[in-house]
PDBML (XML) file of the C-alpha atoms, coordinates in Angstrom:
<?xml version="1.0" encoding="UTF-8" ?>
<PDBx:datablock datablockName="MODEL"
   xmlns:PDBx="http://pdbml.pdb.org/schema/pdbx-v50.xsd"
   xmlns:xsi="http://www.w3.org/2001/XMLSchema-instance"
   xsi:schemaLocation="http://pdbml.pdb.org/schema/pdbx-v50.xsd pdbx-v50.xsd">
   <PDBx:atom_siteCategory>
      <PDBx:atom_site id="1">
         <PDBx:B_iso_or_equiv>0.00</PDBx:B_iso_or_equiv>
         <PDBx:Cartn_x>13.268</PDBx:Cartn_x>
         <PDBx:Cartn_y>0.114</PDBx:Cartn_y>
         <PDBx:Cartn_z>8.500</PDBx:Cartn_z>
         <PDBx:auth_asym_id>A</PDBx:auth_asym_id>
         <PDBx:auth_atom_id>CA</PDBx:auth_atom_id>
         <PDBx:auth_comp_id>UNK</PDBx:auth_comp_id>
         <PDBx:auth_seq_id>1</PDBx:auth_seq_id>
         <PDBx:group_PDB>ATOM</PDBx:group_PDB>
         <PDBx:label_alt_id xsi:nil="true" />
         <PDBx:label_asym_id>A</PDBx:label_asym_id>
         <PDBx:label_atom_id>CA</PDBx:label_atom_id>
         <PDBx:label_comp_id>UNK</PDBx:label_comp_id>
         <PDBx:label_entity_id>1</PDBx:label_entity_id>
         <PDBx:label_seq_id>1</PDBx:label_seq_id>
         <PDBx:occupancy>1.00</PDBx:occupancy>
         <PDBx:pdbx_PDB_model_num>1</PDBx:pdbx_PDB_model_num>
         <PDBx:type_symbol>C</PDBx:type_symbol>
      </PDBx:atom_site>
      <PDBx:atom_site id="2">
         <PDBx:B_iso_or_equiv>0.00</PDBx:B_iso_or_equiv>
         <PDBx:Cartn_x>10.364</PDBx:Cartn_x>
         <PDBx:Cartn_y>-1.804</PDBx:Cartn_y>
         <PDBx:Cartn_z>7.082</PDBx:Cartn_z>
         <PDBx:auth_asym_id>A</PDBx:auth_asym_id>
         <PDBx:auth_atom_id>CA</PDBx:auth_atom_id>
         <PDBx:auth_comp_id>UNK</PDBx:auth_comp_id>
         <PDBx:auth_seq_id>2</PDBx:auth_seq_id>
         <PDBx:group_PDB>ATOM</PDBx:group_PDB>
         <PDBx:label_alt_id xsi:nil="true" />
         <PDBx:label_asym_id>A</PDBx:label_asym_id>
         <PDBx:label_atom_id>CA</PDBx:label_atom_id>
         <PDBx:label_comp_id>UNK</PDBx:label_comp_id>
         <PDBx:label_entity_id>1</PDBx:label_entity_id>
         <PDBx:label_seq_id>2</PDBx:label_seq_id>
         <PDBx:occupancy>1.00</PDBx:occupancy>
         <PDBx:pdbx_PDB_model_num>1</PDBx:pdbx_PDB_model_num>
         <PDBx:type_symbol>C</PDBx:type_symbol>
      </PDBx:atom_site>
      <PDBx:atom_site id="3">
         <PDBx:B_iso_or_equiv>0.00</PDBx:B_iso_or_equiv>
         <PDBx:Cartn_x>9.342</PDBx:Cartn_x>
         <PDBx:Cartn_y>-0.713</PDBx:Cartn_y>
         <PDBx:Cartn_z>4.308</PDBx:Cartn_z>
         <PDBx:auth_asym_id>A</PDBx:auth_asym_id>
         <PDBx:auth_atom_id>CA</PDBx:auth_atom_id>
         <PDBx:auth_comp_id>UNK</PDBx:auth_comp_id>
         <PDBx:auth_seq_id>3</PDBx:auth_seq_id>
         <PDBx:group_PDB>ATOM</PDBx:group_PDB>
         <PDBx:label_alt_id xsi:nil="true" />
         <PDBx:label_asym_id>A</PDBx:label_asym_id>
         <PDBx:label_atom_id>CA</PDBx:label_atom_id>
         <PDBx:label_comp_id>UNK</PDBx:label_comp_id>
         <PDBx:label_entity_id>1</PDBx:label_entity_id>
         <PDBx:label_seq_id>3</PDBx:label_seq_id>
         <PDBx:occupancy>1.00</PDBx:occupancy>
         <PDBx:pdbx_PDB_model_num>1</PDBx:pdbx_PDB_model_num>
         <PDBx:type_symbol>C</PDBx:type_symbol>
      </PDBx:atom_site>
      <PDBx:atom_site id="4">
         <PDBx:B_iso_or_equiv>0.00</PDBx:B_iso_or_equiv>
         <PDBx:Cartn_x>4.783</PDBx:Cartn_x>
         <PDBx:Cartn_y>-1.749</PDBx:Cartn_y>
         <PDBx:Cartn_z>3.245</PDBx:Cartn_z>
         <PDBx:auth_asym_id>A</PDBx:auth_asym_id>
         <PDBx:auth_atom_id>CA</PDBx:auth_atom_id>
         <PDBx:auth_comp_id>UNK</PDBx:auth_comp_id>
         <PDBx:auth_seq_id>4</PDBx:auth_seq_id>
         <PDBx:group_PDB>ATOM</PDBx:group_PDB>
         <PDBx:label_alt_id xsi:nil="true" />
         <PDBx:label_asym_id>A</PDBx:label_asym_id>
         <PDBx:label_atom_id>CA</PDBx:label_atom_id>
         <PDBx:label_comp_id>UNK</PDBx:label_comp_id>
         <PDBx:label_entity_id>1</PDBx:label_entity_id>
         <PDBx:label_seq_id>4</PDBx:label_seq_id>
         <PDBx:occupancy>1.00</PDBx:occupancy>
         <PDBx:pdbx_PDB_model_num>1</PDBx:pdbx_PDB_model_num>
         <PDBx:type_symbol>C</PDBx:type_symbol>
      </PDBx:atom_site>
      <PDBx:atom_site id="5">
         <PDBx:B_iso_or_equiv>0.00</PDBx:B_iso_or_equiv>
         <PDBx:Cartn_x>2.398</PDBx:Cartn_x>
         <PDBx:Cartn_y>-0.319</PDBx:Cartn_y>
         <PDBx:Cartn_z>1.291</PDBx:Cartn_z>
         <PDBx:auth_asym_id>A</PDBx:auth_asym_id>
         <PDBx:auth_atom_id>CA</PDBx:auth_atom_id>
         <PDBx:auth_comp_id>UNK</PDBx:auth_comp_id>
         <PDBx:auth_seq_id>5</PDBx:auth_seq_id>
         <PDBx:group_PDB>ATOM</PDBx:group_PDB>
         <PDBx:label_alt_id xsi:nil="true" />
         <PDBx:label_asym_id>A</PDBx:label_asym_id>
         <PDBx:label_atom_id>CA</PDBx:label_atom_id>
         <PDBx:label_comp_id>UNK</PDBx:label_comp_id>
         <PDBx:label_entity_id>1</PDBx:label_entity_id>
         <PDBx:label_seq_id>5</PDBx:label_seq_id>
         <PDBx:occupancy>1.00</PDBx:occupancy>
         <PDBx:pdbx_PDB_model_num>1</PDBx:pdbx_PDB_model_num>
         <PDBx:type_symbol>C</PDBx:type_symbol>
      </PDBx:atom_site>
      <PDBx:atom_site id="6">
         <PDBx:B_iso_or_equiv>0.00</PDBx:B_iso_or_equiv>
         <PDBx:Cartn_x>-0.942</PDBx:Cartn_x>
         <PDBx:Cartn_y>0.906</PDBx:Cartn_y>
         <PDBx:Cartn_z>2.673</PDBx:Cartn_z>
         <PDBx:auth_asym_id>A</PDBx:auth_asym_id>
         <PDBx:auth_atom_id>CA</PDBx:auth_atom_id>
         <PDBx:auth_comp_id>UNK</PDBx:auth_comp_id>
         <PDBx:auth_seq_id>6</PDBx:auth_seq_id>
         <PDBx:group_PDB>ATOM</PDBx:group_PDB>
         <PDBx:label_alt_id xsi:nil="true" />
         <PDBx:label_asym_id>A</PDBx:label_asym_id>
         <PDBx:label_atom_id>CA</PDBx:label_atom_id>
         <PDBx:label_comp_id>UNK</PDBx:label_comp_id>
         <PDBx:label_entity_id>1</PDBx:label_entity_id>
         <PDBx:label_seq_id>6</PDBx:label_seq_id>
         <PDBx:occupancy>1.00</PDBx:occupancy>
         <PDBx:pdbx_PDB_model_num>1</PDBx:pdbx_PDB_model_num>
         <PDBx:type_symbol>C</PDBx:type_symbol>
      </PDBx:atom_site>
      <PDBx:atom_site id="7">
         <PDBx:B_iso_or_equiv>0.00</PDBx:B_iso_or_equiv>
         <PDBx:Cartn_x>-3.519</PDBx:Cartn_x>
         <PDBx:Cartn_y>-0.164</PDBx:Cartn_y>
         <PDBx:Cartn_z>-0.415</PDBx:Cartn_z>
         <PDBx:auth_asym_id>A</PDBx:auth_asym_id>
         <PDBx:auth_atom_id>CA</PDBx:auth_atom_id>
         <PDBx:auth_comp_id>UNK</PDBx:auth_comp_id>
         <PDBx:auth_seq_id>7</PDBx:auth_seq_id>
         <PDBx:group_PDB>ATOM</PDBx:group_PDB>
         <PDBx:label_alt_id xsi:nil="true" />
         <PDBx:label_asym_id>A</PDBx:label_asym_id>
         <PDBx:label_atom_id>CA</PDBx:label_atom_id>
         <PDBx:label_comp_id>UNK</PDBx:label_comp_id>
         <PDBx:label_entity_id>1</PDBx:label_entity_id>
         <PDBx:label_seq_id>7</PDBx:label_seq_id>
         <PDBx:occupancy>1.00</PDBx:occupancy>
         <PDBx:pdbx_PDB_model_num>1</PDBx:pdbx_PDB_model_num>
         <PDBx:type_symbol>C</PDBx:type_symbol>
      </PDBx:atom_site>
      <PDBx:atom_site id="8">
         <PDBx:B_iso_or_equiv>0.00</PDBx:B_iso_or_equiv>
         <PDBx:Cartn_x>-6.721</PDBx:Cartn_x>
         <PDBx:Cartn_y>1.542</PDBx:Cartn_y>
         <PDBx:Cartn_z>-0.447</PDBx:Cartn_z>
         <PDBx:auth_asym_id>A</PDBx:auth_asym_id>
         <PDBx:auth_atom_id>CA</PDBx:auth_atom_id>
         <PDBx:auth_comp_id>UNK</PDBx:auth_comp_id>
         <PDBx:auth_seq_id>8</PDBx:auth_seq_id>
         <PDBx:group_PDB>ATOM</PDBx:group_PDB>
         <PDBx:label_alt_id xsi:nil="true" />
         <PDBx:label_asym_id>A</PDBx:label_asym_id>
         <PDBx:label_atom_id>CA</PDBx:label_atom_id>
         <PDBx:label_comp_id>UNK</PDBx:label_comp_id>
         <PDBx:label_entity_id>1</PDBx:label_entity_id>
         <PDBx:label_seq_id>8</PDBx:label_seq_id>
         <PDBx:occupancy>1.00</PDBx:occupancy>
         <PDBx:pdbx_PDB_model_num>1</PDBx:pdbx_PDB_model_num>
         <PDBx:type_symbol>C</PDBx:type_symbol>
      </PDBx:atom_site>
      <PDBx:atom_site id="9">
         <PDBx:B_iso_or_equiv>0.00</PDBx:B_iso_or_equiv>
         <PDBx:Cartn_x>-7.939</PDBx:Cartn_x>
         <PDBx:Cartn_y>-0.924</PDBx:Cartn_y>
         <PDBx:Cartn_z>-2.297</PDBx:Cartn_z>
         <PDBx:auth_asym_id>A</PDBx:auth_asym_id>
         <PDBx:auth_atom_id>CA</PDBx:auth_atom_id>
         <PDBx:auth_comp_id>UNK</PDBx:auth_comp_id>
         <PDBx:auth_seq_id>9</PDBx:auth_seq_id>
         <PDBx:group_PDB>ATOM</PDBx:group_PDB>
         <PDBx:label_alt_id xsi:nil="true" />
         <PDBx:label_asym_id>A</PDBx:label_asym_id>
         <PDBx:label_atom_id>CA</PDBx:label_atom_id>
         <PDBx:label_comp_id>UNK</PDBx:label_comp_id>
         <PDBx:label_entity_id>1</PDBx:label_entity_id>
         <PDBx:label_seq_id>9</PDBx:label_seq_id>
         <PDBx:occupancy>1.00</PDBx:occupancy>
         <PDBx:pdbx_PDB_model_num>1</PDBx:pdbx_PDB_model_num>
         <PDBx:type_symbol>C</PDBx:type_symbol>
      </PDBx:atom_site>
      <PDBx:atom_site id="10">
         <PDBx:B_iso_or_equiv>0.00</PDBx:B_iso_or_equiv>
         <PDBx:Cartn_x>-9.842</PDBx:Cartn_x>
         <PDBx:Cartn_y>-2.831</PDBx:Cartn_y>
         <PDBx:Cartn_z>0.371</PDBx:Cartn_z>
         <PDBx:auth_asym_id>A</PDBx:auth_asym_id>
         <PDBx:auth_atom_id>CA</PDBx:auth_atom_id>
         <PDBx:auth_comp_id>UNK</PDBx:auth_comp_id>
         <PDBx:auth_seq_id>10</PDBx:auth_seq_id>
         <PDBx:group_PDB>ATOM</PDBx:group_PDB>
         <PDBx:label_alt_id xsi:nil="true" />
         <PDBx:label_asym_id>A</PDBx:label_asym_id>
         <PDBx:label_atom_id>CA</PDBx:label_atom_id>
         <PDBx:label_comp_id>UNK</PDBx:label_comp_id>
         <PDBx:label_entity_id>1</PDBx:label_entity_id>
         <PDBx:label_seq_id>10</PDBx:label_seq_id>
         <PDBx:occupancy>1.00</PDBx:occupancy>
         <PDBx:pdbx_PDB_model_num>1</PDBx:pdbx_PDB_model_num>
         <PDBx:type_symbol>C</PDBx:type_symbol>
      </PDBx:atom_site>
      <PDBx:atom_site id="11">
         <PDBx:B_iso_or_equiv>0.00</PDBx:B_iso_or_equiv>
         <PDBx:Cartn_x>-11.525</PDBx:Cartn_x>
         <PDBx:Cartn_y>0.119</PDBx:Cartn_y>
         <PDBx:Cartn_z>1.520</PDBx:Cartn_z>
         <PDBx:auth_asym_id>A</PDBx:auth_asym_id>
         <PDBx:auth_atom_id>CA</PDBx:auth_atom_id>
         <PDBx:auth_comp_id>UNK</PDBx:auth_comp_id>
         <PDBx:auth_seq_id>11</PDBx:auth_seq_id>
         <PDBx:group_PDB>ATOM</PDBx:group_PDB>
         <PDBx:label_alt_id xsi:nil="true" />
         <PDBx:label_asym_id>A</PDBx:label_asym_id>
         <PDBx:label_atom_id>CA</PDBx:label_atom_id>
         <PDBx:label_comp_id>UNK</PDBx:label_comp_id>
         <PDBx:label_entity_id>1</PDBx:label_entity_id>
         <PDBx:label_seq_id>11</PDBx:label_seq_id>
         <PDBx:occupancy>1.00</PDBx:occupancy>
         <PDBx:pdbx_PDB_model_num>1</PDBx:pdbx_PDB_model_num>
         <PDBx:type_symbol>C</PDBx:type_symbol>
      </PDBx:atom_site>
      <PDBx:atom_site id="12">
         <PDBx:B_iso_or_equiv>0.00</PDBx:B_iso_or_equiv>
         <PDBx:Cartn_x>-13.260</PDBx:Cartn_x>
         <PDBx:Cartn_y>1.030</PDBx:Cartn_y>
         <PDBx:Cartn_z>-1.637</PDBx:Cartn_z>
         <PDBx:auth_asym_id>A</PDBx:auth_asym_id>
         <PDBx:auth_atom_id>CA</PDBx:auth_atom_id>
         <PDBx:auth_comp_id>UNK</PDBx:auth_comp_id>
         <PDBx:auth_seq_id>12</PDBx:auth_seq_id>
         <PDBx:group_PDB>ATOM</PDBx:group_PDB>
         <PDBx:label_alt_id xsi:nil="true" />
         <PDBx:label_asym_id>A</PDBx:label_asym_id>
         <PDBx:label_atom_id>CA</PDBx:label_atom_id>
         <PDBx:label_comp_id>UNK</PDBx:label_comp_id>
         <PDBx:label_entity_id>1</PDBx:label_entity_id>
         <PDBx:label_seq_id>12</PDBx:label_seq_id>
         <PDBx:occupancy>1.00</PDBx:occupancy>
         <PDBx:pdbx_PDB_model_num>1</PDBx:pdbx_PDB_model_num>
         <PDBx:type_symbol>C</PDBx:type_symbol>
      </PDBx:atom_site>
      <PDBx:atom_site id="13">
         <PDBx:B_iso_or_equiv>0.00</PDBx:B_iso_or_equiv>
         <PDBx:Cartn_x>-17.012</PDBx:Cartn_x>
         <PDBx:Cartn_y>-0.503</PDBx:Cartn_y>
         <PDBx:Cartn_z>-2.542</PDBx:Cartn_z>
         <PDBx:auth_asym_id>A</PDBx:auth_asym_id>
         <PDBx:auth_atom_id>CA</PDBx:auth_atom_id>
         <PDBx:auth_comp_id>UNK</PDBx:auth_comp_id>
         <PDBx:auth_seq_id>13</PDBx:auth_seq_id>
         <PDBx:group_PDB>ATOM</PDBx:group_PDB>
         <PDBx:label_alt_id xsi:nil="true" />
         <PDBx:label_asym_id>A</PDBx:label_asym_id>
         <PDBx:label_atom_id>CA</PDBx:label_atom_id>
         <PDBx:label_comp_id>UNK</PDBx:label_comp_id>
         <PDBx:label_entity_id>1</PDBx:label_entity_id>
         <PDBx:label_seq_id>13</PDBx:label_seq_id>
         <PDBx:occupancy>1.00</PDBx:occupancy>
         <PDBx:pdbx_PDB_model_num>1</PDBx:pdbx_PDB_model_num>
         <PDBx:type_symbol>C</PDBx:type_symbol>
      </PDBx:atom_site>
      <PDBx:atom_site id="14">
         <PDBx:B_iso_or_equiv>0.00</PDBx:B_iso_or_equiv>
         <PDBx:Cartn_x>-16.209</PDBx:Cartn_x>
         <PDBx:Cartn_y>-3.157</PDBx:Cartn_y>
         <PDBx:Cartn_z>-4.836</PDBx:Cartn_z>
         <PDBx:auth_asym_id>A</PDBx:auth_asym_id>
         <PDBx:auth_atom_id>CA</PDBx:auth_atom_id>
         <PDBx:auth_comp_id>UNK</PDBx:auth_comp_id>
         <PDBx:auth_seq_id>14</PDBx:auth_seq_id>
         <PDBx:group_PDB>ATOM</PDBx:group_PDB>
         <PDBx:label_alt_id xsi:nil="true" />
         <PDBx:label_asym_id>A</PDBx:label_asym_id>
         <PDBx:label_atom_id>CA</PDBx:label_atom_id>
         <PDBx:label_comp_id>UNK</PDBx:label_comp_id>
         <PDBx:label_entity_id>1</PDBx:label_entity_id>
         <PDBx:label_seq_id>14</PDBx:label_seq_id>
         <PDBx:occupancy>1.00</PDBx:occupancy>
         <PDBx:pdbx_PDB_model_num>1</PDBx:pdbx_PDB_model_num>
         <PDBx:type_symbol>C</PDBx:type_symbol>
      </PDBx:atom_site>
      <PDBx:atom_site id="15">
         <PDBx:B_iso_or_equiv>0.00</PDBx:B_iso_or_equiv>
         <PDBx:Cartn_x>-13.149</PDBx:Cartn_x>
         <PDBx:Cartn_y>-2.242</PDBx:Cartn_y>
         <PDBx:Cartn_z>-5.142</PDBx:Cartn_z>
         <PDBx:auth_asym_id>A</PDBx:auth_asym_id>
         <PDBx:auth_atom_id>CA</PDBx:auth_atom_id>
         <PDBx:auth_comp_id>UNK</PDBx:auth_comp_id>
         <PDBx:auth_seq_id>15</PDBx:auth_seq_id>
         <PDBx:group_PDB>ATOM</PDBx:group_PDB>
         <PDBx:label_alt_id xsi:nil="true" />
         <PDBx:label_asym_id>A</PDBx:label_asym_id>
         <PDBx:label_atom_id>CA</PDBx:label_atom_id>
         <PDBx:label_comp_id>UNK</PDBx:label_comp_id>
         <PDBx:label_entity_id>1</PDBx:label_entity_id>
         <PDBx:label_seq_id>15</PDBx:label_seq_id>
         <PDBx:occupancy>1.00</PDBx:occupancy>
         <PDBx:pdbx_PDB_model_num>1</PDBx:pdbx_PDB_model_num>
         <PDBx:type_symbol>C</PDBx:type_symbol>
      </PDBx:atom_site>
      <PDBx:atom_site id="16">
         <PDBx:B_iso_or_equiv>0.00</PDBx:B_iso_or_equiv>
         <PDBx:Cartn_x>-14.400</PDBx:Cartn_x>
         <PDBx:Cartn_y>0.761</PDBx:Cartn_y>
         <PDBx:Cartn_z>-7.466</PDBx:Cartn_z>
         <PDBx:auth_asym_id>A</PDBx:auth_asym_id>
         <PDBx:auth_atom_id>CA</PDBx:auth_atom_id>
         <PDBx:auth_comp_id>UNK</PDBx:auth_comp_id>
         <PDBx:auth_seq_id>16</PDBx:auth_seq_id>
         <PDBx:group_PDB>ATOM</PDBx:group_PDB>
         <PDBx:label_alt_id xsi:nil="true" />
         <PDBx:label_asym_id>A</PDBx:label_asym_id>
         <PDBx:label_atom_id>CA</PDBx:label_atom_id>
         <PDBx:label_comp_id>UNK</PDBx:label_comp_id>
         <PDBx:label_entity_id>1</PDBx:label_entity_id>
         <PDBx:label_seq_id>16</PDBx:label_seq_id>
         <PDBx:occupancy>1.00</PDBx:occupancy>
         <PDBx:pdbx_PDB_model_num>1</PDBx:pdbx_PDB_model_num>
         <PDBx:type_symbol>C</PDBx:type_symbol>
      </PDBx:atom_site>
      <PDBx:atom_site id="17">
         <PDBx:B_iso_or_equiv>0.00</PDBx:B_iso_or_equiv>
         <PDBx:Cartn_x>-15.171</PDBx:Cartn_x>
         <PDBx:Cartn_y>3.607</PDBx:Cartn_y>
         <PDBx:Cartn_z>-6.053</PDBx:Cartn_z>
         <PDBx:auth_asym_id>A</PDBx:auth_asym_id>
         <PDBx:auth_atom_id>CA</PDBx:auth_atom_id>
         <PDBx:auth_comp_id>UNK</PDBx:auth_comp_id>
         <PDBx:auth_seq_id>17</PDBx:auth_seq_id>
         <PDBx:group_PDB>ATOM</PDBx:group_PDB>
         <PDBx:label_alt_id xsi:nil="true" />
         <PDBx:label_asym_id>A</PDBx:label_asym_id>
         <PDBx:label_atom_id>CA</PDBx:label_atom_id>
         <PDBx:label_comp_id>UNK</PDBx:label_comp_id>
         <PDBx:label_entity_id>1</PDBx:label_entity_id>
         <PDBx:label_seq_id>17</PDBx:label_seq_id>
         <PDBx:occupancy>1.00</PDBx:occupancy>
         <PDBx:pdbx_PDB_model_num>1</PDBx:pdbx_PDB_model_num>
         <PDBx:type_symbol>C</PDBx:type_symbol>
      </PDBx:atom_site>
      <PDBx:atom_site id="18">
         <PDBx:B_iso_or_equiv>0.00</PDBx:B_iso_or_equiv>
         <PDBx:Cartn_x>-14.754</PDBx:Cartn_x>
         <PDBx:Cartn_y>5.380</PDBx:Cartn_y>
         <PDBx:Cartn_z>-2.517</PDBx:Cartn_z>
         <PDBx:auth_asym_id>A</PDBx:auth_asym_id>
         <PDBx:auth_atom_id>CA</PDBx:auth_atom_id>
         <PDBx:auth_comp_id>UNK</PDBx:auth_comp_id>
         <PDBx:auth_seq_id>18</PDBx:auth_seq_id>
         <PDBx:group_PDB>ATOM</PDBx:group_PDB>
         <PDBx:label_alt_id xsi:nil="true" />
         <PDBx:label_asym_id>A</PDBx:label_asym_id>
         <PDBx:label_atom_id>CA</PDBx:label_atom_id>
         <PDBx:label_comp_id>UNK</PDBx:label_comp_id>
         <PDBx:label_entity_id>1</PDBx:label_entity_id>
         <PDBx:label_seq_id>18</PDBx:label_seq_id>
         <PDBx:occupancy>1.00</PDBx:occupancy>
         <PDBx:pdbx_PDB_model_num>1</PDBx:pdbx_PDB_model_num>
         <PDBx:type_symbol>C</PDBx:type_symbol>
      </PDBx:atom_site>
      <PDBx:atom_site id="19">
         <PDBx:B_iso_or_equiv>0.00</PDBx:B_iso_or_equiv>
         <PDBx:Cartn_x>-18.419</PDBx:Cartn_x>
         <PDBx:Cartn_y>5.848</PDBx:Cartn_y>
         <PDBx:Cartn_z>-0.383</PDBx:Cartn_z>
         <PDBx:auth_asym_id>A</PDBx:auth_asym_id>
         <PDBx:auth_atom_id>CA</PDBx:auth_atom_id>
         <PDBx:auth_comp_id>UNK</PDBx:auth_comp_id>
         <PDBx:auth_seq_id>19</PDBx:auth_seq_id>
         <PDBx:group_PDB>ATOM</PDBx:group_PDB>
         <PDBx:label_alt_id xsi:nil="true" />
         <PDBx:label_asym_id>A</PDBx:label_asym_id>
         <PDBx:label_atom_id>CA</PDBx:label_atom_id>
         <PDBx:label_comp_id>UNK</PDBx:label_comp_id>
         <PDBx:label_entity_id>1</PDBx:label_entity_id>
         <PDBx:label_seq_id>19</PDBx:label_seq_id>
         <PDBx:occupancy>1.00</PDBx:occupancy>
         <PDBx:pdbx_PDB_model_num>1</PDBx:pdbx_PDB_model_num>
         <PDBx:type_symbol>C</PDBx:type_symbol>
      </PDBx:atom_site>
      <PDBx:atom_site id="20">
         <PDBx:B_iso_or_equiv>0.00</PDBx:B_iso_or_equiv>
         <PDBx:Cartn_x>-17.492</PDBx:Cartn_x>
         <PDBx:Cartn_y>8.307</PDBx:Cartn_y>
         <PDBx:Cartn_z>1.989</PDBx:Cartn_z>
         <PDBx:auth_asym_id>A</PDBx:auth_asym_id>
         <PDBx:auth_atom_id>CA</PDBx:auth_atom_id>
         <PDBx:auth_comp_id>UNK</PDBx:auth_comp_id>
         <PDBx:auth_seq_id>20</PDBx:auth_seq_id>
         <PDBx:group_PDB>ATOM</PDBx:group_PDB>
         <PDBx:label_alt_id xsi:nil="true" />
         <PDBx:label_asym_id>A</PDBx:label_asym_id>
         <PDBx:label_atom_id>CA</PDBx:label_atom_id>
         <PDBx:label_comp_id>UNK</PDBx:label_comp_id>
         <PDBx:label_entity_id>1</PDBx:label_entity_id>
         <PDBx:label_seq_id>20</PDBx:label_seq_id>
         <PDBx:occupancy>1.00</PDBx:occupancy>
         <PDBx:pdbx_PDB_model_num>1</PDBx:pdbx_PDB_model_num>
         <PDBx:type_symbol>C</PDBx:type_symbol>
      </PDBx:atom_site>
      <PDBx:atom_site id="21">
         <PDBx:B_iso_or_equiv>0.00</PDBx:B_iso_or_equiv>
         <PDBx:Cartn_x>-19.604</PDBx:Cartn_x>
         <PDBx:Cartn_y>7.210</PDBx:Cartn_y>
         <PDBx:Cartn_z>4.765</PDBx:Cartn_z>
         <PDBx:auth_asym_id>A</PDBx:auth_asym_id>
         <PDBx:auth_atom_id>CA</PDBx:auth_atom_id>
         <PDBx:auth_comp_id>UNK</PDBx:auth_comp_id>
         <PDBx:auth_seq_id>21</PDBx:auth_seq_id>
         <PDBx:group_PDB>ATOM</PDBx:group_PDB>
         <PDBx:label_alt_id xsi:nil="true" />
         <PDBx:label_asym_id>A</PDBx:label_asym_id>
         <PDBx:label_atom_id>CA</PDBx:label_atom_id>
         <PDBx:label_comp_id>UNK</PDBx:label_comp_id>
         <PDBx:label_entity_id>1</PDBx:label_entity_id>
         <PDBx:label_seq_id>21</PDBx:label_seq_id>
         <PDBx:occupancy>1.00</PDBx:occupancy>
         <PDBx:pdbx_PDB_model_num>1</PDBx:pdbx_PDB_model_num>
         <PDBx:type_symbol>C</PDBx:type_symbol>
      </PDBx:atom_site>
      <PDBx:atom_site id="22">
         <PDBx:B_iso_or_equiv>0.00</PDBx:B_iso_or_equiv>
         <PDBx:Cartn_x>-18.051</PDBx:Cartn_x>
         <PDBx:Cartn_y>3.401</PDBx:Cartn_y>
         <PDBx:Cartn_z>5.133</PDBx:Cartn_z>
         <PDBx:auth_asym_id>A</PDBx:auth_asym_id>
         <PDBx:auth_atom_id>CA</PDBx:auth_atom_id>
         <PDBx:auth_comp_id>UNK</PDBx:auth_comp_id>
         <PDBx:auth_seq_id>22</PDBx:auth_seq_id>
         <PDBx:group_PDB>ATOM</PDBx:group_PDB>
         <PDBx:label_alt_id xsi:nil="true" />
         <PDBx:label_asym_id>A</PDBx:label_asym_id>
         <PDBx:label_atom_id>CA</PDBx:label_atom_id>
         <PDBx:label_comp_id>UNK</PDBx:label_comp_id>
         <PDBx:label_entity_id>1</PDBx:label_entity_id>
         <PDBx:label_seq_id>22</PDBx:label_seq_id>
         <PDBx:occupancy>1.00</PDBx:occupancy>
         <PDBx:pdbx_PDB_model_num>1</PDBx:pdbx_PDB_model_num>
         <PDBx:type_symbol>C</PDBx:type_symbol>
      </PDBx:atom_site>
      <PDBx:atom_site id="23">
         <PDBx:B_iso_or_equiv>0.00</PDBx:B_iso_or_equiv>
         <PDBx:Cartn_x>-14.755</PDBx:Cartn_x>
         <PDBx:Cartn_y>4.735</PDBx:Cartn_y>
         <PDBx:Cartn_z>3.671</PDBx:Cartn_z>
         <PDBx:auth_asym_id>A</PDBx:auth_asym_id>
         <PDBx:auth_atom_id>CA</PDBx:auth_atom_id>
         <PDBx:auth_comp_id>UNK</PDBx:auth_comp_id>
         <PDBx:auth_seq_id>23</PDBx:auth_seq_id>
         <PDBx:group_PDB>ATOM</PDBx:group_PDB>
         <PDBx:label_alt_id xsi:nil="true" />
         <PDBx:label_asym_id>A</PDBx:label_asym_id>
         <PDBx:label_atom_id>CA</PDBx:label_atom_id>
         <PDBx:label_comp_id>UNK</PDBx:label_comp_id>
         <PDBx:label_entity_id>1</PDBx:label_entity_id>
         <PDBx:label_seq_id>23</PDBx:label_seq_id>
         <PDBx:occupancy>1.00</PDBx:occupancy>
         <PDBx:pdbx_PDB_model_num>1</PDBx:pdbx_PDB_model_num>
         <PDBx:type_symbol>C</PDBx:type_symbol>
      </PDBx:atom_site>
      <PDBx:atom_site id="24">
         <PDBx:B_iso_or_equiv>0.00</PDBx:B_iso_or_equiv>
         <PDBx:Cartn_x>-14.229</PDBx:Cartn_x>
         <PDBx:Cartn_y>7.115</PDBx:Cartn_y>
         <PDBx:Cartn_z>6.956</PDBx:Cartn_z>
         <PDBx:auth_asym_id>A</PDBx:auth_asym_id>
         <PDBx:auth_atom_id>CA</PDBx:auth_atom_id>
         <PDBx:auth_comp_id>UNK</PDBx:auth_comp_id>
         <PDBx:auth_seq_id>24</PDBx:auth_seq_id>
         <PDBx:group_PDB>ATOM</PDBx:group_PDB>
         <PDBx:label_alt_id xsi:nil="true" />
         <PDBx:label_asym_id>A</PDBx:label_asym_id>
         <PDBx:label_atom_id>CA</PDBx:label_atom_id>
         <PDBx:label_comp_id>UNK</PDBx:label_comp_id>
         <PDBx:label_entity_id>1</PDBx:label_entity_id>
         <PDBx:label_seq_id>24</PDBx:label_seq_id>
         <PDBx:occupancy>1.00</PDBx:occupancy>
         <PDBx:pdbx_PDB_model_num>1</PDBx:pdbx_PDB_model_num>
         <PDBx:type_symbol>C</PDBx:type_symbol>
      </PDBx:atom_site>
      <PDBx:atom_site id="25">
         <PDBx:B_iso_or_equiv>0.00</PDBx:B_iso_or_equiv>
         <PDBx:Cartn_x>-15.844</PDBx:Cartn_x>
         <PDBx:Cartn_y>4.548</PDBx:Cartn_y>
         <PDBx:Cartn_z>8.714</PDBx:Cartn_z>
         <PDBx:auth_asym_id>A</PDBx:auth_asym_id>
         <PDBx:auth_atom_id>CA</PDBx:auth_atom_id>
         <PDBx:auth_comp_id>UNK</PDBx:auth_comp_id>
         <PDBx:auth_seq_id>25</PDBx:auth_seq_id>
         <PDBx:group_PDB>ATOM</PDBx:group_PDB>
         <PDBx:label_alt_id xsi:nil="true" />
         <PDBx:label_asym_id>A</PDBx:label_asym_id>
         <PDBx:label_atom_id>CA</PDBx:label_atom_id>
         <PDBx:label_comp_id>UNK</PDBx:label_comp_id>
         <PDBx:label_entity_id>1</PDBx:label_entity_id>
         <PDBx:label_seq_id>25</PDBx:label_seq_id>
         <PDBx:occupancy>1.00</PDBx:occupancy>
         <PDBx:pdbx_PDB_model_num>1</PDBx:pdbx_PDB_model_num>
         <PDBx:type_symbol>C</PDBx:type_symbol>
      </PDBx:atom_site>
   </PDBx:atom_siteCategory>
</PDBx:datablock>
């Protein structure tokens, strides 16, 4: 099988921190 990696990088205000709102979002 495939193998990937799911970053949560892209998901976190710049790239810092998670906001909860836009993160769930």
């Amino acid at each position: 099988g495939e193998r990937v990696v799911f970053d949560l990088e892209p998901f976190l205000f710049q790239s810092l921190v998670v906001k909860e709102k836009e993160f769930r979002q």
